[in-house]
N, C-alpha and C. Protein backbone atom coordinates (compact mmCIF):
# COMPACT_ATOMS: atom_id res chain seq x y z
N UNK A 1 59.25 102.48 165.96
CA UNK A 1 59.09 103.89 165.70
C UNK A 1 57.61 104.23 165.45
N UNK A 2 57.42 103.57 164.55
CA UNK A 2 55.42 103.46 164.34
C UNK A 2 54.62 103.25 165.83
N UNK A 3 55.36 102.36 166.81
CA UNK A 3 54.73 102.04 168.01
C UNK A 3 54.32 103.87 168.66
N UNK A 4 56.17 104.33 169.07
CA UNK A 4 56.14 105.57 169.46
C UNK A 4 55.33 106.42 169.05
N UNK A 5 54.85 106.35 167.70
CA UNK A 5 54.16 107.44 166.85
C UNK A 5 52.56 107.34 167.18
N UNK A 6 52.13 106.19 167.19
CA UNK A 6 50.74 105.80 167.71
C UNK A 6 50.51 105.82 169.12
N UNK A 7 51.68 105.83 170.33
CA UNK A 7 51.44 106.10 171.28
C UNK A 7 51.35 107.58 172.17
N UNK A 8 51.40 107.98 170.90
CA UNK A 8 51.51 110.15 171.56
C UNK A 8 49.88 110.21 171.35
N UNK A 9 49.62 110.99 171.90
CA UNK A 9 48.37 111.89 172.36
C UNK A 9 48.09 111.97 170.46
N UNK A 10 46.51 112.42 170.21
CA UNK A 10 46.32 112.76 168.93
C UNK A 10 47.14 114.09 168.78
N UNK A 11 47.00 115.17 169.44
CA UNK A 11 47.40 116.58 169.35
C UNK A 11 49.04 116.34 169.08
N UNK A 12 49.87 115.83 169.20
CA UNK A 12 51.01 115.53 168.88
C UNK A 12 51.30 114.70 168.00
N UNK A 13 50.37 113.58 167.45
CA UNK A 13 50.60 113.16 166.09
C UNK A 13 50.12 113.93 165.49
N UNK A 14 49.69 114.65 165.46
CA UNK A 14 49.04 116.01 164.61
C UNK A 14 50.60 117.01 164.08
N UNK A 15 50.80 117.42 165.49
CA UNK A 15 52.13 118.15 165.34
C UNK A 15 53.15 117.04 164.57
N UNK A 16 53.71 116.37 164.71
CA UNK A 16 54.68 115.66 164.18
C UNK A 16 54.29 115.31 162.68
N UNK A 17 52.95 114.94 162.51
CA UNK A 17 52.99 114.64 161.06
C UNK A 17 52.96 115.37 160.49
N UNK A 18 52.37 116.81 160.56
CA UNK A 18 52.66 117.92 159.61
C UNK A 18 53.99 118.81 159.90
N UNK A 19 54.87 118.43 161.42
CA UNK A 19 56.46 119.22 161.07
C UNK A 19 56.81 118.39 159.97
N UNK A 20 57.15 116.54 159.84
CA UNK A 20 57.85 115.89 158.97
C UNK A 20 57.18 115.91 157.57
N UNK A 21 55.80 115.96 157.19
CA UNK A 21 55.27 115.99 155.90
C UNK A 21 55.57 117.67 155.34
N UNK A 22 55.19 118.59 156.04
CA UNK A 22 55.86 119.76 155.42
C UNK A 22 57.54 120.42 155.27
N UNK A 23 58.34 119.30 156.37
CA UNK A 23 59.29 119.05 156.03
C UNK A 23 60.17 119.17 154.70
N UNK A 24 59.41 117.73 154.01
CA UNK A 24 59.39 117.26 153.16
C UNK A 24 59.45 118.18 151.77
N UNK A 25 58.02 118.80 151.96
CA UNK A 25 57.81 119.88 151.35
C UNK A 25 58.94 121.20 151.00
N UNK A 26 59.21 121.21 152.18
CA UNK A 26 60.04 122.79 152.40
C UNK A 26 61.32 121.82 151.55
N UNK A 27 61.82 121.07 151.57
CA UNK A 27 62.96 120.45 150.67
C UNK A 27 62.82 120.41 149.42
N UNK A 28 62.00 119.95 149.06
CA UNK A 28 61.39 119.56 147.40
C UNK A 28 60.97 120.90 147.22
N UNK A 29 60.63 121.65 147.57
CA UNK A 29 60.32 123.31 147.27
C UNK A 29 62.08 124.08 147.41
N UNK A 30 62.45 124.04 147.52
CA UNK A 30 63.99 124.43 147.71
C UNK A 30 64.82 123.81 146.87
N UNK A 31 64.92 122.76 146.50
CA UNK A 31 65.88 121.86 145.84
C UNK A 31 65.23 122.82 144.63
N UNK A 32 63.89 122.36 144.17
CA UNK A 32 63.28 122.96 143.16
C UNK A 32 63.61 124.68 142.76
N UNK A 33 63.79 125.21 143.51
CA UNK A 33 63.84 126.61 143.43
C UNK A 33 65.31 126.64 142.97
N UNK A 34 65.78 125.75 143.65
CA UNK A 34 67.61 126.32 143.31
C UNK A 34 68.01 125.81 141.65
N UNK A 35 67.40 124.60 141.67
CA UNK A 35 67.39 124.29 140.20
C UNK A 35 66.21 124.94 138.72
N UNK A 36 66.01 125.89 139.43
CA UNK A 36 64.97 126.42 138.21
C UNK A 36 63.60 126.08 138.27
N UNK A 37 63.05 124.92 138.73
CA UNK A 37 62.41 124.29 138.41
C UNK A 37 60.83 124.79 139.27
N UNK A 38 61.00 125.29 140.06
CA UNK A 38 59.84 126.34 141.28
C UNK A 38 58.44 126.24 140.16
N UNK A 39 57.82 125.70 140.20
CA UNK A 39 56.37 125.49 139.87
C UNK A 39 55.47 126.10 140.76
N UNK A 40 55.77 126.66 141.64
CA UNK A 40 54.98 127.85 142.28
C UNK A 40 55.30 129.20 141.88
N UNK A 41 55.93 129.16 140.60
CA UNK A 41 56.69 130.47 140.11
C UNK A 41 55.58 130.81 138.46
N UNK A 42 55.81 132.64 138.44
CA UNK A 42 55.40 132.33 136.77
C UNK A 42 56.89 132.36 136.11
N UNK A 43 57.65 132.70 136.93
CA UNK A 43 59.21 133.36 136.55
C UNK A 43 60.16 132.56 137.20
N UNK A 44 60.18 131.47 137.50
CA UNK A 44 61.29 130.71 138.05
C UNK A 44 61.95 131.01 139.21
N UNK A 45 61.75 132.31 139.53
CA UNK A 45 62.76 132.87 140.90
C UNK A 45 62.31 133.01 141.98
N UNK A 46 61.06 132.25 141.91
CA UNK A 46 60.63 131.53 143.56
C UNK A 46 60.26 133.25 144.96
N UNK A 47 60.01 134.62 143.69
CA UNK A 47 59.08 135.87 144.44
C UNK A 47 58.38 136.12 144.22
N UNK A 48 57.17 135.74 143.48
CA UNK A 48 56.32 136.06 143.09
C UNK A 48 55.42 136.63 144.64
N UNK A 49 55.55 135.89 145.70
CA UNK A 49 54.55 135.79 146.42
C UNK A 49 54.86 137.41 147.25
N UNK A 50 55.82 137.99 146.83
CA UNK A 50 56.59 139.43 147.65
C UNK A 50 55.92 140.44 146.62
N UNK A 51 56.03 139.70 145.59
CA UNK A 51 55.67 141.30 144.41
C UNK A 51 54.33 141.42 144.57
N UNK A 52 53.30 140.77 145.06
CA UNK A 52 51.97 141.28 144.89
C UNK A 52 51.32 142.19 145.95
N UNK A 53 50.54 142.96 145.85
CA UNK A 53 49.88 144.08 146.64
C UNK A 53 48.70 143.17 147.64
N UNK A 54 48.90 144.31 149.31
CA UNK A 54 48.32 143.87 150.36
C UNK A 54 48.56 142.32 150.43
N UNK A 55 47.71 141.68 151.00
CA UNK A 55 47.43 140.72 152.17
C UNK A 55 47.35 139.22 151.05
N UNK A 56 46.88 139.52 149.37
CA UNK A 56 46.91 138.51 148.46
C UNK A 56 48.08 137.97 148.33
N UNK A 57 49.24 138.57 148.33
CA UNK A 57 50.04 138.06 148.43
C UNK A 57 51.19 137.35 149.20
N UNK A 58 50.32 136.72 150.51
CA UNK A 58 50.65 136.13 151.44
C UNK A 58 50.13 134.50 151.23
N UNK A 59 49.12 134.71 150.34
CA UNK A 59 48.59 133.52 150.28
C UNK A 59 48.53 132.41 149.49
N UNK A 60 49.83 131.51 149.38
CA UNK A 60 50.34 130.62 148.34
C UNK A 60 50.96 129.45 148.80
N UNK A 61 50.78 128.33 148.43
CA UNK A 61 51.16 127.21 148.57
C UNK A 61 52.70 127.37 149.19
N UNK A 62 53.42 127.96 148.39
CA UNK A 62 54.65 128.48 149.31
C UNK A 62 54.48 128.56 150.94
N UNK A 63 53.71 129.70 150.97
CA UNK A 63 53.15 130.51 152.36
C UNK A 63 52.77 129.36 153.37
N UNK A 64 51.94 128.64 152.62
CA UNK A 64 51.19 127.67 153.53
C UNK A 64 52.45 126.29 153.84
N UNK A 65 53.22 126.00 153.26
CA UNK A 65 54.23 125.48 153.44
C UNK A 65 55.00 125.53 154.68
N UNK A 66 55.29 127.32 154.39
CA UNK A 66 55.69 128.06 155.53
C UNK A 66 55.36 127.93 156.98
N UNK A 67 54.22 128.53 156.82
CA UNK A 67 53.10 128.35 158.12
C UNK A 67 53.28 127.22 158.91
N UNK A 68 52.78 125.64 158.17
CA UNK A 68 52.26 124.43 158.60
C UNK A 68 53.75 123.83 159.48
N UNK A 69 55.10 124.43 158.68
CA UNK A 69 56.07 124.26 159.18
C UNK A 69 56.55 124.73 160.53
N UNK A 70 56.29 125.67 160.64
CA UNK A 70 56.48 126.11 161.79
C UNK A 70 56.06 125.82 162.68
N UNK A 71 54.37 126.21 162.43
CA UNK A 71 53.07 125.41 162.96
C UNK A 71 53.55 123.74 164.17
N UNK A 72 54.11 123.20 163.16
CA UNK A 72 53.97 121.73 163.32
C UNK A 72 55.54 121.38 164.16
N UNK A 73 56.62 122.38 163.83
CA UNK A 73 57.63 121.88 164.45
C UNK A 73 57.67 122.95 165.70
N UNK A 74 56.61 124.21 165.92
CA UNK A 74 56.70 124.67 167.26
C UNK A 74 56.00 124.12 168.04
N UNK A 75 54.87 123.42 167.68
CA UNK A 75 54.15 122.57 168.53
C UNK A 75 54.83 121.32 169.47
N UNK A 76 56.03 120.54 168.04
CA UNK A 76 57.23 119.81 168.67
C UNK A 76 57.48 120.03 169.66
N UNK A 77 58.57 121.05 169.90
CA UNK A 77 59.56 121.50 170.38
C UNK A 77 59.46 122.08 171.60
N UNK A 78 57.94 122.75 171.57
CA UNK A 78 57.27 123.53 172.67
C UNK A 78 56.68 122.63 173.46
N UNK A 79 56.29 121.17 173.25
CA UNK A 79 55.82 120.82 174.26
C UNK A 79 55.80 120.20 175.72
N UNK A 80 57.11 120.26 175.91
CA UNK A 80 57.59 120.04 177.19
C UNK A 80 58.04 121.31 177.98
N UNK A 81 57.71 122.49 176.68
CA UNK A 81 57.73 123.77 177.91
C UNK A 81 55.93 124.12 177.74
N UNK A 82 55.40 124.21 177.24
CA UNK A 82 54.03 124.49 177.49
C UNK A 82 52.85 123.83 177.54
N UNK A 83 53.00 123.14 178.94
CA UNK A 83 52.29 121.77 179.30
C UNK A 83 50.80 122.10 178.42
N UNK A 84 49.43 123.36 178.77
CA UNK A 84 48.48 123.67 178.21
C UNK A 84 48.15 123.47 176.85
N UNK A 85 47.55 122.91 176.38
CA UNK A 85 47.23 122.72 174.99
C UNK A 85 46.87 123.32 174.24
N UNK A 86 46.15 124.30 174.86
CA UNK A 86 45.10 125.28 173.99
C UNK A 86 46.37 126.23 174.16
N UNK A 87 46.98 126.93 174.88
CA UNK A 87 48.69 127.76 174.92
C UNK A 87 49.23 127.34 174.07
N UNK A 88 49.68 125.64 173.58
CA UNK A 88 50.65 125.13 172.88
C UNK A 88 50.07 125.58 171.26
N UNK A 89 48.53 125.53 170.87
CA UNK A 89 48.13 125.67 169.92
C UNK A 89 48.00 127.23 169.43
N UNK A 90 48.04 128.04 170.37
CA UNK A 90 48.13 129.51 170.43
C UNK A 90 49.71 129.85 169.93
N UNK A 91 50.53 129.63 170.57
CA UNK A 91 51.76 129.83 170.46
C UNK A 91 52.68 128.88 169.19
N UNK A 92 52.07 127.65 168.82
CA UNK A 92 52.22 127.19 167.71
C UNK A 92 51.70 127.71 166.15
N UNK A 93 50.53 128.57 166.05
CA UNK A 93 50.19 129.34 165.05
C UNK A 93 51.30 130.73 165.22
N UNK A 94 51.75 131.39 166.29
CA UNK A 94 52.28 132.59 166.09
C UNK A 94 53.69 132.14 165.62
N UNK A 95 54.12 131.33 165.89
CA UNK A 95 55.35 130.72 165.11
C UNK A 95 55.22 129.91 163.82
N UNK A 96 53.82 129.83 163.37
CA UNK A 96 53.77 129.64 161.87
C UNK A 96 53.65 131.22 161.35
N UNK A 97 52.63 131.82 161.74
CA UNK A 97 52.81 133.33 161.40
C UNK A 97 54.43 133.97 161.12
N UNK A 98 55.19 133.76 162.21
CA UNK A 98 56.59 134.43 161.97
C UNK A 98 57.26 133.67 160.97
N UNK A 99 57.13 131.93 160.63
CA UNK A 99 57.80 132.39 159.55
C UNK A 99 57.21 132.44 158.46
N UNK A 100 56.05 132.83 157.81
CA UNK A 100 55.75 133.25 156.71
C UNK A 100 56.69 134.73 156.62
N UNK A 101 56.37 135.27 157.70
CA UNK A 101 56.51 136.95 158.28
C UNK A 101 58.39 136.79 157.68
N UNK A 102 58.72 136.15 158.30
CA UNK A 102 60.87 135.90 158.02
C UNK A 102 60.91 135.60 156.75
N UNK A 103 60.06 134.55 156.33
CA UNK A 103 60.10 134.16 154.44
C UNK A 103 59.84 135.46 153.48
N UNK A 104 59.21 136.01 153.84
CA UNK A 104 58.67 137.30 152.94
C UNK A 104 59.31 138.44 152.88
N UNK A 105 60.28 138.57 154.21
CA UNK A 105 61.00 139.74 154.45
C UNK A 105 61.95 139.65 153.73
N UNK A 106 62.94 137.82 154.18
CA UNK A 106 64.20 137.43 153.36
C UNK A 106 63.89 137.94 152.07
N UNK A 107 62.48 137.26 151.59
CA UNK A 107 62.92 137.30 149.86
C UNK A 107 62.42 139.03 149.45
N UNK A 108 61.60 139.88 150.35
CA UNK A 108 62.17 141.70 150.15
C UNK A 108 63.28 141.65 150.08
N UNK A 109 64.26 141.53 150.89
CA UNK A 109 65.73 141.74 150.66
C UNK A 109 66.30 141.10 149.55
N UNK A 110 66.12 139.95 149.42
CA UNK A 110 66.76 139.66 148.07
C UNK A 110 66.17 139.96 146.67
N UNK A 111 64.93 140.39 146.74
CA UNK A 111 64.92 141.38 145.60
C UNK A 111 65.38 142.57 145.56
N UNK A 112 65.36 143.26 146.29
CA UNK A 112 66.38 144.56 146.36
C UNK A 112 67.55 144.39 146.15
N UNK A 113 68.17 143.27 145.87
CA UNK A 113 69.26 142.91 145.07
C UNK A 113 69.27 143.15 144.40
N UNK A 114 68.26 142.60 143.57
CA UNK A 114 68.33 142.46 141.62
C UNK A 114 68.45 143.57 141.31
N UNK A 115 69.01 143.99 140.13
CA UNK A 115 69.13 144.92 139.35
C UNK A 115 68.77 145.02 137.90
N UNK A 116 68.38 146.15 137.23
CA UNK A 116 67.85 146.32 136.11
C UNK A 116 68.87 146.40 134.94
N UNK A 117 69.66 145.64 134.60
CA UNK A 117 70.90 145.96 133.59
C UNK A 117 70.47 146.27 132.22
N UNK A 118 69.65 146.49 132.02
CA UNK A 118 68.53 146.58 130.47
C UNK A 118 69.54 147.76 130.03
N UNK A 119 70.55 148.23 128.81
CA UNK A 119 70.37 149.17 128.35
C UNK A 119 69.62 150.06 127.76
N UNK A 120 69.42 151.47 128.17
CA UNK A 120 68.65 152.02 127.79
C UNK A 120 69.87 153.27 126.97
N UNK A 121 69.26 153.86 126.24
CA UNK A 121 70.38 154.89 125.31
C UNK A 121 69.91 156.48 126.56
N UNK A 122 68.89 156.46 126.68
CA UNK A 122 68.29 157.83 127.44
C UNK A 122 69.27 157.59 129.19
N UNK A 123 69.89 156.51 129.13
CA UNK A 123 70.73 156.41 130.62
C UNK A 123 72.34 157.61 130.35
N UNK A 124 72.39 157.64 129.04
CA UNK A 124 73.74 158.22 128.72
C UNK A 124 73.75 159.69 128.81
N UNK A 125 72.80 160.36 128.74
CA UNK A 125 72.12 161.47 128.75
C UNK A 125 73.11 162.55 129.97
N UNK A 126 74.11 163.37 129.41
CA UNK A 126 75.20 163.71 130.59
C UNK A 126 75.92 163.17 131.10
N UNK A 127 76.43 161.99 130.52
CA UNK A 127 77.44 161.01 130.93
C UNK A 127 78.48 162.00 129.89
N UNK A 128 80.33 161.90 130.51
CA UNK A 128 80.77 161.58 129.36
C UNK A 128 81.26 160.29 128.65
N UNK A 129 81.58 160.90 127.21
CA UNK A 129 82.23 159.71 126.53
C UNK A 129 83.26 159.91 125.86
N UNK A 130 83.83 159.09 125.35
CA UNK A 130 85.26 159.49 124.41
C UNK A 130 84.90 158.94 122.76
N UNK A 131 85.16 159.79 121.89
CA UNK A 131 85.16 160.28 120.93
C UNK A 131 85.66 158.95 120.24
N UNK A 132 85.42 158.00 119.32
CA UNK A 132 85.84 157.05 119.05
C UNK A 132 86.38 157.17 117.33
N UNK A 133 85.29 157.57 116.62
CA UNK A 133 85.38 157.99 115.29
C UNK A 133 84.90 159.48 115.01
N UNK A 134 85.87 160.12 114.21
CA UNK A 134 85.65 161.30 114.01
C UNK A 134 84.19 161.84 113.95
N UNK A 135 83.62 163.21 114.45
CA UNK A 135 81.96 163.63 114.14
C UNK A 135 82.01 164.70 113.75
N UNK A 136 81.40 164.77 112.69
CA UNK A 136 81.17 165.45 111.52
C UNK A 136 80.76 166.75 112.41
N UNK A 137 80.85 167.90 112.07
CA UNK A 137 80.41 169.17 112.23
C UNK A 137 79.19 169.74 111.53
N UNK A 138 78.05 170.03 112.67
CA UNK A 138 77.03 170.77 112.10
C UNK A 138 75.97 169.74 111.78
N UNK A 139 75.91 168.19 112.70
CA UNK A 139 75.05 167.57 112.13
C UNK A 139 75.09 166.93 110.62
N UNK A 140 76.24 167.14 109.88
CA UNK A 140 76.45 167.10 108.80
C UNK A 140 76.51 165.01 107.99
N UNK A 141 76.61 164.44 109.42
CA UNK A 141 77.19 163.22 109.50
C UNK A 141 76.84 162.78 110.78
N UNK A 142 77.73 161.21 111.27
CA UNK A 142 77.61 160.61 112.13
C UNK A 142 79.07 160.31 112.65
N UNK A 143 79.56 160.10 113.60
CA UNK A 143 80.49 159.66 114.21
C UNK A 143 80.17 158.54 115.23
N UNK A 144 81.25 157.97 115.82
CA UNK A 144 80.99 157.17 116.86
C UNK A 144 81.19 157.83 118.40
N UNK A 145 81.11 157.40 119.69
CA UNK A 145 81.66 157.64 121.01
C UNK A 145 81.20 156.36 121.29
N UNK A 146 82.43 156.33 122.55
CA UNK A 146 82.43 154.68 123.60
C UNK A 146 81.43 155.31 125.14
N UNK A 147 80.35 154.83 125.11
CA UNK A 147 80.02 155.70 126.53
C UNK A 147 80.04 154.29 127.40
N UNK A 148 80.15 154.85 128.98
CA UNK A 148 79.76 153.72 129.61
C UNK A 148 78.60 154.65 130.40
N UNK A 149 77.97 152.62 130.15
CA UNK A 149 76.04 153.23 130.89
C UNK A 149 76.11 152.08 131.67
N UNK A 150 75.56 152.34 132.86
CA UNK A 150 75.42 151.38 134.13
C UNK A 150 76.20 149.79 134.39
N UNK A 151 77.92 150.21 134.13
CA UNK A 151 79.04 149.39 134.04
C UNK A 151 79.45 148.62 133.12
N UNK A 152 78.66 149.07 131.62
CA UNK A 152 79.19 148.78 130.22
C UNK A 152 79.64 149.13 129.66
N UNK A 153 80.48 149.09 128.69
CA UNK A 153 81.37 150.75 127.60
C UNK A 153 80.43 150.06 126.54
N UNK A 154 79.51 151.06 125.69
CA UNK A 154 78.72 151.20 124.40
C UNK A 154 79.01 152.01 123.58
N UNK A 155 79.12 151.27 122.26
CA UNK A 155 79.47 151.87 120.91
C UNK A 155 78.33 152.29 120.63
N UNK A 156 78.35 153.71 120.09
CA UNK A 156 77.09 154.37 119.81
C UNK A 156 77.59 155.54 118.82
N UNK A 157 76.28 155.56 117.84
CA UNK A 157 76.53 156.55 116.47
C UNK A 157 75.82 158.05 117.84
N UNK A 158 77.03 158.95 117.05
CA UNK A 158 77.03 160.25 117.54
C UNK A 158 76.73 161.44 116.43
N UNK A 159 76.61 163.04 116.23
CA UNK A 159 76.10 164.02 115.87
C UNK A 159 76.16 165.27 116.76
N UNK A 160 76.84 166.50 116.24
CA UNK A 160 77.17 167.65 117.00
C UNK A 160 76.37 168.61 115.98
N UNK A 161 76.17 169.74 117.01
CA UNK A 161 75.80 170.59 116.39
C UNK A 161 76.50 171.57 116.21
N UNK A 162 77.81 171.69 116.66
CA UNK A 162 79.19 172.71 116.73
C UNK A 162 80.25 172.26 115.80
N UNK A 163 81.48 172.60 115.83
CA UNK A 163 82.33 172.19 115.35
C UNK A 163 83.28 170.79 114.54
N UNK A 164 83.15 170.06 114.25
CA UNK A 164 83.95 169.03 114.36
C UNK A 164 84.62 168.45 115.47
N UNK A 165 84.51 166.73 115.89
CA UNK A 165 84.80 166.41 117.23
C UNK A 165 86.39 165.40 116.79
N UNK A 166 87.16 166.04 116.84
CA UNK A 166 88.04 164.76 116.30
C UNK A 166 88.13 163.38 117.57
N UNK A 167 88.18 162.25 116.80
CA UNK A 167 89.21 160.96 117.02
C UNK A 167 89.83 161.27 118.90
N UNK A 168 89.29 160.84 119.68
CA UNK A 168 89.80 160.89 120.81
C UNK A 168 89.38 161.90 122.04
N UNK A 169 88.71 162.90 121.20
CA UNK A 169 88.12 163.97 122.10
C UNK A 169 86.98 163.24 123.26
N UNK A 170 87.22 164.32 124.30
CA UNK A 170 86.33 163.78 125.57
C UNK A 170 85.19 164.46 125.19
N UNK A 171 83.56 163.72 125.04
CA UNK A 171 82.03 164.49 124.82
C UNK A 171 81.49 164.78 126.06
N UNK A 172 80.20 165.45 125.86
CA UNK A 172 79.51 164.87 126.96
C UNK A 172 78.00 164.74 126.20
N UNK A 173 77.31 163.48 126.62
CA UNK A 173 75.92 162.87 125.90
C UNK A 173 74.80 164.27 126.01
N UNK A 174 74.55 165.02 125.41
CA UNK A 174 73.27 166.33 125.61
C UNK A 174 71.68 165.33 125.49
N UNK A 175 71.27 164.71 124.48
CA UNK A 175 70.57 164.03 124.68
C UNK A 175 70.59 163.04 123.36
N UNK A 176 69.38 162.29 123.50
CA UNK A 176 69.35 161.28 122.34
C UNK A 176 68.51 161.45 121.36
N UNK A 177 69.12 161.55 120.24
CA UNK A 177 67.78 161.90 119.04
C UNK A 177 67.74 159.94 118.02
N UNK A 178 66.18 159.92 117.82
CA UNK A 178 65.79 158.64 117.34
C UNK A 178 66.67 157.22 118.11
N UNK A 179 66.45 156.35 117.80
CA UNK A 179 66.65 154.83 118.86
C UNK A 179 68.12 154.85 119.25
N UNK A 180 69.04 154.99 118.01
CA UNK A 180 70.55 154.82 118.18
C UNK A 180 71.47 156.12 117.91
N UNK A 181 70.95 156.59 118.29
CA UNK A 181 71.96 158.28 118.17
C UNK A 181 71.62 159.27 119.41
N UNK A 182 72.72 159.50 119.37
CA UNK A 182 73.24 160.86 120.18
C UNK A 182 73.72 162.08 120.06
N UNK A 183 73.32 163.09 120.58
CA UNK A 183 73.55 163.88 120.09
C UNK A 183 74.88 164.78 121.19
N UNK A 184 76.21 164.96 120.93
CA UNK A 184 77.13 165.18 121.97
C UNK A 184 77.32 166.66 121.66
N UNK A 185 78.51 166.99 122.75
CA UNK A 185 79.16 168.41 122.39
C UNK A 185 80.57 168.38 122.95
N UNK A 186 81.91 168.93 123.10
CA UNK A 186 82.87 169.07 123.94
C UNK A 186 82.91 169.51 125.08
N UNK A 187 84.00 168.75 126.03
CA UNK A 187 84.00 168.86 127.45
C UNK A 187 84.59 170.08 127.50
C-alpha cells in the first residue's frame, strides 16, 4: 500500500494525504462536537463560526478542515475525469470552497432552530389567564393567575384595578408592574 502511495505522481500524494489526514480530522471534530467536547467552540455547539459578521467568520480551523477536505478528496475523485492539472487544481479548490459554503449554510439552518425559552414576565402582556387565587379589588392585595407564556403554564402574583376577580375567573395580562406581578382585568 506504501509502494502504491509512493508510486503516484507528487500532485496526487498531495491529494490523498490531505483527503485521508483531514479525514481524520473531520471525524475527531464530529465525534467531538456530538459529545460536547468541540474545542473549536466558546459554547460547545460547534456555531460559533455562523454567528460572526462578514467574511471573519469563515475563517476557523473548522473552515479549514472543511476546505482541505474537499480540496483533497475532489482532487481524488476528479482525476481520471480531468486529465489537466492546473483544471484538476482549479476545480479542486471550488469544491473546497462549496463545502465550507454547505457547512455554513447547514449550521444557518440549524440555528434557526434553536429557540429562546428564557421566561420573560413582559411575554404575558395580553395573554389570557385563569384566575387561580382570589384578587383583591382595587389593588388592595395580591392574587394569583396560571398564565401560559411560550408553552409553559406560570404561577404568577396578580393585582386589579376594578372589582374583585374571584377563584376561577378568565383575566387578561394588561401589563406587568415590578419583576413578579401583574397587573390583570376580566375577559
Amino acid at each position: 500500500m506504501i509502494n502504491d502511495f509512493l508510486a503516484l505522481e507528487l500532485p496526487m500524494q498531495i491529494f490523498w494525504g490531505l483527503a485521508i489526514i483531514t479525514s481524520v480530522f473531520f471525524v475527531i471534530q464530529t465525534v467531538m462536537a456530538f459529545l460536547g467536547l468541540d474545542a473549536d467552540t466558546n459554547d460547545g455547539a460547534g456555531f460559533e463560526d455562523v454567528e460572526m459578521e462578514g467574511l471573519s467568520g469563515y475563517f476557523s480551523f473548522r473552515n479549514l478542515v472543511n476546505f482541505l477536505l474537499g480540496y483533497g478528496w475532489g482532487g481524488v475523485l476528479l482525476q481520471n475525469v480531468i486529465p489537466n492539472l492546473m483544471w484538476l487544481e482549479v476545480v479542486a479548490v471550488g469544491v473546497g470552497v462549496l463545502f465550507v459554503v454547505v457547512f455554513v449554510l447547514i449550521l444557518r439552518q440549524v440555528m434557526r432552530l434553536s429557540t429562546d425559552n428564557t421566561f420573560r414576565l413582559e411575554n404575558a402582556v395580553g395573554l389570557i389567564a385563569d384566575t387561580y387565587l382570589r384578587i383583591p379589588a382595587e389593588k388592595k392585595g395580591t392574587g394569583k393567575v396560571m398564565v401560559a407564556v411560550q408553552g409553559s403554564v406560570h404561577e404568577v402574583d396578580a393585582m386589579t384595578e376594578g372589582e374583585a376577580i374571584p377563584t376561577g375567573t378568565k383575566v387578561r395580562v394588561t401589563r406587568v408592574i415590578g419583576a413578579e406581578l401583574l397587573e390583570v382585568e376580566r375577559v
